[in-house]
Protein backbone atom coordinates (compact mmCIF):
# COMPACT_ATOMS: atom_id res chain seq x y z
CA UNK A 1 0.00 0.00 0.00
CA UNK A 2 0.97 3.85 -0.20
CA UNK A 3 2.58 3.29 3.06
CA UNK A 4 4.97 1.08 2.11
CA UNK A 5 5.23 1.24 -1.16
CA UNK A 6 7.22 4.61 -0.91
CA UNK A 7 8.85 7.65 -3.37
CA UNK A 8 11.73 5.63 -4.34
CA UNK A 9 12.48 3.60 -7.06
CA UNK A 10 11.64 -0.26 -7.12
CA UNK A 11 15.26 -1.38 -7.27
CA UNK A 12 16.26 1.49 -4.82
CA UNK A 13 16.54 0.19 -1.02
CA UNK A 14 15.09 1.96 1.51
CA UNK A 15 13.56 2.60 4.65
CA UNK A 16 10.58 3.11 6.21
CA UNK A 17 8.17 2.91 9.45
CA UNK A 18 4.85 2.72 10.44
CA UNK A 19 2.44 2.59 13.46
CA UNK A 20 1.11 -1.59 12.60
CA UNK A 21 -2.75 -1.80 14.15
CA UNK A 22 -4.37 -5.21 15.45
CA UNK A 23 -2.07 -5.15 18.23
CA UNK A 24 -3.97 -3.43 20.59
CA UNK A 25 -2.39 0.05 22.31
CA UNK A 26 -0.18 1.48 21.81
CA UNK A 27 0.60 0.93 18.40
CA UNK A 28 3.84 -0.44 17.76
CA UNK A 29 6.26 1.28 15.41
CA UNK A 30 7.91 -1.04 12.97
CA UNK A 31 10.84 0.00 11.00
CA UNK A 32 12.04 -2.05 7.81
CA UNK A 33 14.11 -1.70 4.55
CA UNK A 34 11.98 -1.93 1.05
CA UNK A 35 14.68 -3.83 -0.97
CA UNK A 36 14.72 -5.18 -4.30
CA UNK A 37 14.61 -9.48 -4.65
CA UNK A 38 17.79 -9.70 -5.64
CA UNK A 39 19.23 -7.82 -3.33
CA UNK A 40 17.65 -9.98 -0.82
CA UNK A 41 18.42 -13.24 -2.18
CA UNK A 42 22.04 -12.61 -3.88
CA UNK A 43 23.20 -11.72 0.02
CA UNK A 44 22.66 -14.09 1.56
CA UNK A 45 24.35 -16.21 -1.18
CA UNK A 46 26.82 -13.98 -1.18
CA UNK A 47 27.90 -14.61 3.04
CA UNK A 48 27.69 -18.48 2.53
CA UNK A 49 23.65 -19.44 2.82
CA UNK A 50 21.88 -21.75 0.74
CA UNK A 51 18.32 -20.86 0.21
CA UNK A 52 15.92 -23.52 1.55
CA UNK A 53 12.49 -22.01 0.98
CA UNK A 54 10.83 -18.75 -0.15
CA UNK A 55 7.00 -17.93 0.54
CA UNK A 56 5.00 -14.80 -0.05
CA UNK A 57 1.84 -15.42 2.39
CA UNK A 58 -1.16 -15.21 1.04
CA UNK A 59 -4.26 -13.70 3.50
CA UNK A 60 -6.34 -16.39 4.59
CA UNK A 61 -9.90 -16.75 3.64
CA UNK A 62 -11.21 -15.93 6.71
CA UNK A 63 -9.46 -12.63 6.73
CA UNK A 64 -12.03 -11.32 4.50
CA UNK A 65 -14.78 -11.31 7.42
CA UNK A 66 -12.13 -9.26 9.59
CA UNK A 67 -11.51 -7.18 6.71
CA UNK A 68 -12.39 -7.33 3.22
CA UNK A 69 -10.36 -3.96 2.72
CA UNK A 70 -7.32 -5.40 3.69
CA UNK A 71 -7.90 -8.86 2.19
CA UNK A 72 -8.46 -7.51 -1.30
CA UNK A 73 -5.32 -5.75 -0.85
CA UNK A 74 -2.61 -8.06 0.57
CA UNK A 75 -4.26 -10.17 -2.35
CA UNK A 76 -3.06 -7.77 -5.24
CA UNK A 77 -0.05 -6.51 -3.72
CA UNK A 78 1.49 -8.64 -1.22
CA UNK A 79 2.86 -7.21 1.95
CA UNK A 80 5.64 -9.81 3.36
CA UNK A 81 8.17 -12.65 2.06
CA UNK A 82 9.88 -15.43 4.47
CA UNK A 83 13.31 -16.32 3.40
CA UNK A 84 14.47 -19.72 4.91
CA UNK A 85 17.78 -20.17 4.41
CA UNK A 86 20.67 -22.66 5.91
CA UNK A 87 24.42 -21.55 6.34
């Protein structure tokens, strides 16, 4: 979304912060780096790991009765990807 999809360019990295909600209060803050796949992938091949297993999440079903809004979106543009890797 517009909050973390940022001003930069897709292959720039940078980062960015935001107040995350569903977690009661107070709202954490959670910073993180927007980086390009490569980037991601192509270090930690580069300091000895061996990727194991990549997922993008997808939002569950039932996420759409908590909040279609938010299911709709994390189904168009996902949010997150989990990096397994073994050094």
């Amino acid at each position: 979304d517009e909050r973390t999809r940022g001003e930069e360019a897709y292959f720039t990295t940078s980062r960015f912060g935001l107040y995350w909600s569903g977690f009661g209060e107070p709202k954490p803050y959670v910073q993180a780096y927007r980086r390009p796949l490569p980037d991601i992938l192509n270090g930690l091949t580069e300091s000895g790991w061996r990727l194991d297993r990549l997922v993008e999440p997808q939002p569950l079903a039932e996420m759409q009765t908590v909040s279609a809004r938010l299911h709709a979106e994390l189904s168009h543009s996902p949010a997150f990807i989990c990096v397994r890797a073994l050094g």
